[in-house]
C-alpha atoms as a PDB file:
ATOM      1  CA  UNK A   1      38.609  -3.072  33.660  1.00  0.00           C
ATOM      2  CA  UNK A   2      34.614  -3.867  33.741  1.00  0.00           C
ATOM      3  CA  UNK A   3      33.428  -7.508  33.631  1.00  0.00           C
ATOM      4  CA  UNK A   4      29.872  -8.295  33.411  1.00  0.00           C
ATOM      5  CA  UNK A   5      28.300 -12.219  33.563  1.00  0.00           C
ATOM      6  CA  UNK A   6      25.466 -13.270  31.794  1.00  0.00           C
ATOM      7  CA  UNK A   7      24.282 -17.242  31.829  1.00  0.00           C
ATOM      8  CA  UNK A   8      21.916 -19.399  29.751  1.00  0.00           C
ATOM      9  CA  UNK A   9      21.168 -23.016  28.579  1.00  0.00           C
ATOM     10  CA  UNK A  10      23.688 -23.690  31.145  1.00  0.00           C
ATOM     11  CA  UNK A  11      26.597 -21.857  29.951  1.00  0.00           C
ATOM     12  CA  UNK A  12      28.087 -18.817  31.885  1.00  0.00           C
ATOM     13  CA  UNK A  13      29.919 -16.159  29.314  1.00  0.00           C
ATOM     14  CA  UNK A  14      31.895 -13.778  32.067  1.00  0.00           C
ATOM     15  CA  UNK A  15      33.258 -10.490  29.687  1.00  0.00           C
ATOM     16  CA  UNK A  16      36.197  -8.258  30.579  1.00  0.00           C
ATOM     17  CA  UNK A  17      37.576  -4.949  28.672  1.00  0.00           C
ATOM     18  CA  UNK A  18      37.584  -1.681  28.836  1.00  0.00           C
ATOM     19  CA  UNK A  19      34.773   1.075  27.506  1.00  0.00           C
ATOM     20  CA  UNK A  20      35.518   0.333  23.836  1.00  0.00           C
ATOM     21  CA  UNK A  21      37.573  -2.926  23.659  1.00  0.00           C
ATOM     22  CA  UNK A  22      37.117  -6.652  24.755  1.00  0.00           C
ATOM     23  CA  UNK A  23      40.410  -7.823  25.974  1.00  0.00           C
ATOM     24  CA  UNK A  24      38.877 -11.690  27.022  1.00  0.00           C
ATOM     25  CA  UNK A  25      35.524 -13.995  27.672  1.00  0.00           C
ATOM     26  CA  UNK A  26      35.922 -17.189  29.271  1.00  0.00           C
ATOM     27  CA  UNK A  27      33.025 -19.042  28.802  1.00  0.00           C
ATOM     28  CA  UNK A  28      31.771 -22.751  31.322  1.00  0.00           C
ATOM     29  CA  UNK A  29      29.244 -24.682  31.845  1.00  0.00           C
ATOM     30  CA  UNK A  30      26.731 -23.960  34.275  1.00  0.00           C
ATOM     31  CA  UNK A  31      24.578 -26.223  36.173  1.00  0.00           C
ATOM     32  CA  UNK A  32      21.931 -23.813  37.109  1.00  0.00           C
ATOM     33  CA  UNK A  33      21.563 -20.847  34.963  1.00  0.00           C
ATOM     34  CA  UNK A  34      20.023 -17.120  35.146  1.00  0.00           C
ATOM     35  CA  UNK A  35      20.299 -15.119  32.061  1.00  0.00           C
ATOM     36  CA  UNK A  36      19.391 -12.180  33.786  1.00  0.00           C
ATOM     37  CA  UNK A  37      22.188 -11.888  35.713  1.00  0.00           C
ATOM     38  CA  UNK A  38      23.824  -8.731  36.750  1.00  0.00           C
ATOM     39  CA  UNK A  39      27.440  -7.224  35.723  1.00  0.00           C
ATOM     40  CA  UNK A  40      30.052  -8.538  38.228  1.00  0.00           C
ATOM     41  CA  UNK A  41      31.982  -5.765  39.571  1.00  0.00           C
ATOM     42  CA  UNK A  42      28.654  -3.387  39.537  1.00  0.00           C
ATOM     43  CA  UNK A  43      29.874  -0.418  37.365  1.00  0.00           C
ATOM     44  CA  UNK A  44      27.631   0.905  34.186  1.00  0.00           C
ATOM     45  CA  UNK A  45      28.518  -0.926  30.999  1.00  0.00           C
ATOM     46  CA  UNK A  46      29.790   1.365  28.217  1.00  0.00           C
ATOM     47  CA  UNK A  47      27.399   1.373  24.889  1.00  0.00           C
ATOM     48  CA  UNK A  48      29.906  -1.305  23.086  1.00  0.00           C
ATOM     49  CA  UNK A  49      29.706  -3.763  26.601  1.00  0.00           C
ATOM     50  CA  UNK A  50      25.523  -3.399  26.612  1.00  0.00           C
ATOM     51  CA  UNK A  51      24.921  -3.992  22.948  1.00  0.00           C
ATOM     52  CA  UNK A  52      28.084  -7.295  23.482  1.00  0.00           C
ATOM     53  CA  UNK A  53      25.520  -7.989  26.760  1.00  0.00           C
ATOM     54  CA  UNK A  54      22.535  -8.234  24.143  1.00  0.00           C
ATOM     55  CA  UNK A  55      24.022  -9.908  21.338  1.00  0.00           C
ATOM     56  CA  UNK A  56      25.533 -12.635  24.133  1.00  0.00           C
ATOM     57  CA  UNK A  57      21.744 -12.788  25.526  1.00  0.00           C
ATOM     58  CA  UNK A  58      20.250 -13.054  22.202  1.00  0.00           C
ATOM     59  CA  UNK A  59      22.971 -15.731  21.020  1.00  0.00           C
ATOM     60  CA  UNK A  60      22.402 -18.065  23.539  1.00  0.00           C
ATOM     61  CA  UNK A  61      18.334 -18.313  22.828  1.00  0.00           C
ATOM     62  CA  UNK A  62      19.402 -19.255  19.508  1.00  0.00           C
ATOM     63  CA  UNK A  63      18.923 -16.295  17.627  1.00  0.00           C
ATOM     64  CA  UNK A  64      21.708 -16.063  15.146  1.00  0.00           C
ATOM     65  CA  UNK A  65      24.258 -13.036  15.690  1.00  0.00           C
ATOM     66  CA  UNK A  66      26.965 -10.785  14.077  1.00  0.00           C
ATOM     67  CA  UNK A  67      29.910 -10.756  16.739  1.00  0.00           C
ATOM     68  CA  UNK A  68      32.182  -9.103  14.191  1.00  0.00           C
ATOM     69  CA  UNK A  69      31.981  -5.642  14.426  1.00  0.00           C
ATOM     70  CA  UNK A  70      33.174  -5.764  18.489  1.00  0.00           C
ATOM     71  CA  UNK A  71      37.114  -4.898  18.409  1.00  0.00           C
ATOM     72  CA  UNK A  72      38.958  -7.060  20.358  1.00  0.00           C
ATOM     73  CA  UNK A  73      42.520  -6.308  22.041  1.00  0.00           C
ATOM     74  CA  UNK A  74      44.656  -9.339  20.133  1.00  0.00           C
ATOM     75  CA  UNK A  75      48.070  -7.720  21.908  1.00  0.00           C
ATOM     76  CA  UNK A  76      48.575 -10.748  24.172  1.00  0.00           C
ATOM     77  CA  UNK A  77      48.335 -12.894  21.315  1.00  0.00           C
ATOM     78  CA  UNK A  78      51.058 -13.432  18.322  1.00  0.00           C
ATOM     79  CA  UNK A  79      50.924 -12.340  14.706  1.00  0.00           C
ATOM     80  CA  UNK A  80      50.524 -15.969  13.751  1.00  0.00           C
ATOM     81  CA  UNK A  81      47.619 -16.373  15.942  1.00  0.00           C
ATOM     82  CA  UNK A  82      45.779 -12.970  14.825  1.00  0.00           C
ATOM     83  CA  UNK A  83      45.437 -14.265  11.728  1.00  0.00           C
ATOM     84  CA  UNK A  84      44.059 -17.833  12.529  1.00  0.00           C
ATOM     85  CA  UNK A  85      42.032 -16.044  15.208  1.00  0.00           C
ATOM     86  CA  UNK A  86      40.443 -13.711  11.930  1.00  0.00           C
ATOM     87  CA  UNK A  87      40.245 -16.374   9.544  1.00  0.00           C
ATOM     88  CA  UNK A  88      38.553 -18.042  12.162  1.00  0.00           C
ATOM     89  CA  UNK A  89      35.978 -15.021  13.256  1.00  0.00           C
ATOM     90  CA  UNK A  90      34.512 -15.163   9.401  1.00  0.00           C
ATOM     91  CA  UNK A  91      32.802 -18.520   9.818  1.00  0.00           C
ATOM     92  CA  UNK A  92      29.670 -17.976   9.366  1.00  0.00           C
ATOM     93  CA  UNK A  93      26.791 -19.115  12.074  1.00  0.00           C
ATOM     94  CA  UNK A  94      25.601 -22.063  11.595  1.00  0.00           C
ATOM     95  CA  UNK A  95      28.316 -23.759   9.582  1.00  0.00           C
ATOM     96  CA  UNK A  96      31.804 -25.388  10.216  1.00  0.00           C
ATOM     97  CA  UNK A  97      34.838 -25.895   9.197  1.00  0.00           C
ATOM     98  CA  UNK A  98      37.643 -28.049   9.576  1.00  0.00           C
ATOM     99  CA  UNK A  99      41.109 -27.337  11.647  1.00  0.00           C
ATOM    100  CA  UNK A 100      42.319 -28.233   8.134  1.00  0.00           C
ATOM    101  CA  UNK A 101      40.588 -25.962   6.045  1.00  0.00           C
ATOM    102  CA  UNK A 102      41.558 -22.612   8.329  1.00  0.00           C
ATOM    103  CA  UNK A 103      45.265 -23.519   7.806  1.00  0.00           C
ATOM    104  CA  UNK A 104      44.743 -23.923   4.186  1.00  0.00           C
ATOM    105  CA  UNK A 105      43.215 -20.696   4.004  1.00  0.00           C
ATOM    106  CA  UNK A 106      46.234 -18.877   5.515  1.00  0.00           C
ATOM    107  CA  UNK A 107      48.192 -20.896   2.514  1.00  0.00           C
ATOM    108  CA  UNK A 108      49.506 -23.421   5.192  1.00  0.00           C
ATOM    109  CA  UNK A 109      49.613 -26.863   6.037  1.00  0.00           C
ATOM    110  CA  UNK A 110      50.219 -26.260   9.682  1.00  0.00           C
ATOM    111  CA  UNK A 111      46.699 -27.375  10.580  1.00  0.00           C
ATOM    112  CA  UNK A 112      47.739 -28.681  14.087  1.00  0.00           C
ATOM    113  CA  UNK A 113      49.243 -25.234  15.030  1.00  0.00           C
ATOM    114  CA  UNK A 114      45.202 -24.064  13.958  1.00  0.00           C
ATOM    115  CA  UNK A 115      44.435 -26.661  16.927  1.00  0.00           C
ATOM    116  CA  UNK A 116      46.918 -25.027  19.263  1.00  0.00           C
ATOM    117  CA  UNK A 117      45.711 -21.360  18.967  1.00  0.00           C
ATOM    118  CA  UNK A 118      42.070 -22.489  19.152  1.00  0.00           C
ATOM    119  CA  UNK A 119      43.241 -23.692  22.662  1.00  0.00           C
ATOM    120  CA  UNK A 120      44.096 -20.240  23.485  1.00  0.00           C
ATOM    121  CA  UNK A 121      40.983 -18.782  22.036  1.00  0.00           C
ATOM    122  CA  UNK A 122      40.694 -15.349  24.652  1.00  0.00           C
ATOM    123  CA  UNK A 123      37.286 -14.567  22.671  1.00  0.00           C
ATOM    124  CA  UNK A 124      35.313 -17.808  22.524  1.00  0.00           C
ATOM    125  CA  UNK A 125      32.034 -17.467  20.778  1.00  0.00           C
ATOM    126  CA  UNK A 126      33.141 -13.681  19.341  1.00  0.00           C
ATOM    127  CA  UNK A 127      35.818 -15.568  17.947  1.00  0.00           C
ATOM    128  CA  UNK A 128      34.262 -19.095  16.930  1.00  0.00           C
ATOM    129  CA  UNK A 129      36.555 -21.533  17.483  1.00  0.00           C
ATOM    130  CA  UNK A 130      33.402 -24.049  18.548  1.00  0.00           C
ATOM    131  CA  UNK A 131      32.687 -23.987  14.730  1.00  0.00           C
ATOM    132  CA  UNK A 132      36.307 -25.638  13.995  1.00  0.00           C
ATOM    133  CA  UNK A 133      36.068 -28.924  14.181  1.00  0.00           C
ATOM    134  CA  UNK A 134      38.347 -32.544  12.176  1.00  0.00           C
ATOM    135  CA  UNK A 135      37.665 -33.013   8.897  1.00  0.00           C
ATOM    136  CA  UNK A 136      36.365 -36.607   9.690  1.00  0.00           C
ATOM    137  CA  UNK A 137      33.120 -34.712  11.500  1.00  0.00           C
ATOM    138  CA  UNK A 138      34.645 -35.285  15.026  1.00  0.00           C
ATOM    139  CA  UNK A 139      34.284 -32.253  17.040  1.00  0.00           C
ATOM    140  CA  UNK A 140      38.513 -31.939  18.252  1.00  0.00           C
ATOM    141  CA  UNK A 141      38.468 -30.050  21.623  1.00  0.00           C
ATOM    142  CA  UNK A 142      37.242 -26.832  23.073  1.00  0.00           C
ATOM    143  CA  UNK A 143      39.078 -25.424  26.064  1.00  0.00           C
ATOM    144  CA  UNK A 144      35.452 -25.332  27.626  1.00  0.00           C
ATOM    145  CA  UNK A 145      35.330 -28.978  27.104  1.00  0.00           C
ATOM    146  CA  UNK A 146      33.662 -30.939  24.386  1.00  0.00           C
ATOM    147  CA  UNK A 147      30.052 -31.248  26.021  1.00  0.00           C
ATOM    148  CA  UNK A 148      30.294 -27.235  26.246  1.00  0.00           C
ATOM    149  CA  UNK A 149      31.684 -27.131  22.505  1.00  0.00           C
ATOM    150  CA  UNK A 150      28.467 -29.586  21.068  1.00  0.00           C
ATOM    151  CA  UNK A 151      25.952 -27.207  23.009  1.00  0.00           C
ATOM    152  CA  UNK A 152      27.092 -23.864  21.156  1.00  0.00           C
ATOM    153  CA  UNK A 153      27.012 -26.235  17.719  1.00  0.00           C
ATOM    154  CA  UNK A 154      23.723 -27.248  19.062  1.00  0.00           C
ATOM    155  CA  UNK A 155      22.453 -23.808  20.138  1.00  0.00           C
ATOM    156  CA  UNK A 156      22.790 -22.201  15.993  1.00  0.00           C
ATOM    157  CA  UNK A 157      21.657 -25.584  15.143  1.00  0.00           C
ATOM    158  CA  UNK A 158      24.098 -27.959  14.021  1.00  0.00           C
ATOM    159  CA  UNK A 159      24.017 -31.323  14.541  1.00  0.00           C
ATOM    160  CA  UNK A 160      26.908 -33.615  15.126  1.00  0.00           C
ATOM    161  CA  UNK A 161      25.971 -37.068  13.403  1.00  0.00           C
ATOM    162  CA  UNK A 162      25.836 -35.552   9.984  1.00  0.00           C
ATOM    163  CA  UNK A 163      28.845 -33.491  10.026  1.00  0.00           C
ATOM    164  CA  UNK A 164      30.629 -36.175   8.963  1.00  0.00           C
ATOM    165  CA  UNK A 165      29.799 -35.541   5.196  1.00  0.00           C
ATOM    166  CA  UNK A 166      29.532 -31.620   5.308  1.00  0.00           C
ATOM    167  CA  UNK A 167      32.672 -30.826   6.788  1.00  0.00           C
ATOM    168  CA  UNK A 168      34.585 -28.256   4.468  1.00  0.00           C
END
């Protein structure tokens, strides 16, 4: 397993996986944050974990970025929760959508069981749950806490007072 750390705008994103597959991030706030930090554990980062080091880099100065194409190992999660966690993945940067809308897009009404799996996110920001949010423009939760969940809106530039009428 390699794990590598990388911090800015006061978040800390810590990575695990192997060479070719992210099996979890867990993602905090961080008081005092280096974005330059070095991988944890000190072995070389395969060509999929240095280009997921860039992108993560890149993301959090606010540069908008593609987290799609990085495969991610979704065996500890169930069937159920693969396919909120995909329906979830295609929101595009910049936007939200509401815990109702992602249930409604896997044809069910279950919206609160979206809530529940967000909870269990293992790929924040790969896997955007930040971008999930009630359909009254409140933001729900984040496991990383709401203050962490409003910076990453903040970070590709949404705001939180207007949500309220652009909420899909």
């Amino acid at each position: 397993m390699k794990i590598f750390t990388i911090e800015g705008r006061g978040i800390q994103i810590q990575v695990a996986g192997t060479d070719n597959l992210v099996k979890r991030v867990y993602i905090r706030e961080k008081a005092l944050a280096n974005l330059d930090r070095k991988q944890e554990n000190g072995l070389s980062l395969s060509p999929l974990f240095q280009k997921l080091r860039e992108d993560l880099k890149s993301y959090l100065s606010g540069k908008k970025v593609d987290f799609s194409p990085y495969p991610l190992d979704m065996n500890s999660v169930s069937s159920k929760a693969r396919r909120i966690l995909q329906v979830v993945r295609e929101i595009p940067y910049g936007e939200v959508r509401s815990y109702r809308w992602v249930a409604l897009k896997l044809k069910n009404r279950g919206y609160r069981a979206v809530g529940r799996i967000m909870s269990i996110n293992p790929f924040p920001i790969i896997v955007p749950c930040h971008r999930v949010i009630y359909a009254d423009g409140t933001l729900g939760g984040f496991s990383g806490g709401i203050s962490l969940k409003k910076r990453l809106l903040e970070i590709e530039g949404i705001h939180i007072l207007p949500l309220i009428s652009k909420v899909v």
